[in-house]
Protein backbone atom coordinates (compact mmCIF):
# COMPACT_ATOMS: atom_id res chain seq x y z
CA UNK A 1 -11.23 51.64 -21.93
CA UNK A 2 -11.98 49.30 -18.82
CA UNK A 3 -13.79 52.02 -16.93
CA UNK A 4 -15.61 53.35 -20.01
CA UNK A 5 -17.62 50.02 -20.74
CA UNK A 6 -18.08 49.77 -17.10
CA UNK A 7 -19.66 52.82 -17.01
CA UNK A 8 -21.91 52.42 -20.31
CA UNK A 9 -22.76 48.75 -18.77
CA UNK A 10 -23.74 50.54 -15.31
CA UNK A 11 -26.08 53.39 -17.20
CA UNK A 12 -27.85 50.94 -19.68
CA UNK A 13 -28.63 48.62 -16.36
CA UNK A 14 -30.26 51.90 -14.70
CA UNK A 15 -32.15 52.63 -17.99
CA UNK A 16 -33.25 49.74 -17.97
CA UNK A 17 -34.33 49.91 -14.46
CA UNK A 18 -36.00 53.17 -14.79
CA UNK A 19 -37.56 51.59 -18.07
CA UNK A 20 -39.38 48.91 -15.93
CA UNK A 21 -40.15 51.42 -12.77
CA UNK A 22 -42.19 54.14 -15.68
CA UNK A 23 -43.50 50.86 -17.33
CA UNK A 24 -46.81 51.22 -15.11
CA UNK A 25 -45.91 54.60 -13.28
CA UNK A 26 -49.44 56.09 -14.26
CA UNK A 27 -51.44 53.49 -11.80
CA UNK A 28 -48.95 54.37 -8.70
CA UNK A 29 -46.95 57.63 -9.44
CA UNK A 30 -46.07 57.75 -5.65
CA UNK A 31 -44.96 54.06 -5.44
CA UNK A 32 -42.76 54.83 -9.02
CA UNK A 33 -41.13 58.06 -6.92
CA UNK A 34 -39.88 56.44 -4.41
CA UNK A 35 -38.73 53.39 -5.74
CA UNK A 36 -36.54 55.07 -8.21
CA UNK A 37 -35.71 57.97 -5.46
CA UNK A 38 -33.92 54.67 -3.78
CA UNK A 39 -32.50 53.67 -6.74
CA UNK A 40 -30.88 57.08 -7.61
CA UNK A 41 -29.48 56.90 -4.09
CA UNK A 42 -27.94 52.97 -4.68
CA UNK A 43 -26.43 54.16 -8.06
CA UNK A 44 -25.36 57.83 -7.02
CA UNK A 45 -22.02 56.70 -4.55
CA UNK A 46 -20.65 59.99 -4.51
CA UNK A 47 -23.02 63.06 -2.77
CA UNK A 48 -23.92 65.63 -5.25
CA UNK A 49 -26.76 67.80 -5.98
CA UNK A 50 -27.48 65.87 -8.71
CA UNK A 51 -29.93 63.97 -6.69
CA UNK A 52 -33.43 63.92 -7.34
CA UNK A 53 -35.68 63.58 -4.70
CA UNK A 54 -39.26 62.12 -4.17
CA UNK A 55 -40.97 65.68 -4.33
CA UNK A 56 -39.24 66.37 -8.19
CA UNK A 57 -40.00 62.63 -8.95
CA UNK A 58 -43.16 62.36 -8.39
CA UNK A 59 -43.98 65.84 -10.29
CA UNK A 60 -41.95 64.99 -12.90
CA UNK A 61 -43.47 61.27 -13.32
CA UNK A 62 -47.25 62.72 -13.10
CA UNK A 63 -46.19 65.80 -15.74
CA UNK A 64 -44.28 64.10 -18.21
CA UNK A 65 -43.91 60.79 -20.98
CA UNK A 66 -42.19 58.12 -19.89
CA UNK A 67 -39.17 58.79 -22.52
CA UNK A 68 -39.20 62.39 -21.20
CA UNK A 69 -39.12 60.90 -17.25
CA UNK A 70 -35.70 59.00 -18.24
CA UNK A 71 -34.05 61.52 -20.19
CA UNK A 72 -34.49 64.36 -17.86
CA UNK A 73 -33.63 61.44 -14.87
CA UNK A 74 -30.23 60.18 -17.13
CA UNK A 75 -29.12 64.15 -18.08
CA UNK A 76 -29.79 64.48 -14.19
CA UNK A 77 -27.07 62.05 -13.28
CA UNK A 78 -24.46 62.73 -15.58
């Protein structure tokens, strides 16, 4: 049960991070990219090819709503 809550508290801390990254992504899409691109790499310990990087971020922040950017971003990680 320990590791469960520890693991919802650690995804609703990155949602919440992402949340405040896509707050103002439309004024610096590029800036948005790569500041979550770092923060998928911080929360990601283990390699996988899960990871996003800037290219896909920045497309995907430009293209889509903000709820759509951190649902595709969340399904992406686990």
């Amino acid at each position: 049960m320990y590791a469960t809550m520890q693991e919802h508290l650690r995804e609703s801390v990155f949602k919440t991070a992402l949340f405040h990254f896509l707050k103002n992504s439309k004024k610096s899409p590029e800036r948005t990219a790569r500041n979550i691109e770092e923060l998928l790499n911080k929360f990601n310990t283990s390699p996988c090819e899960c990871r996003m990087k800037y290219d896909e971020l920045l497309q995907l922040i430009k293209t889509s709503s903000m709820e759509d950017c951190i649902s595709y971003i969340m399904d992406k990680i686990s």
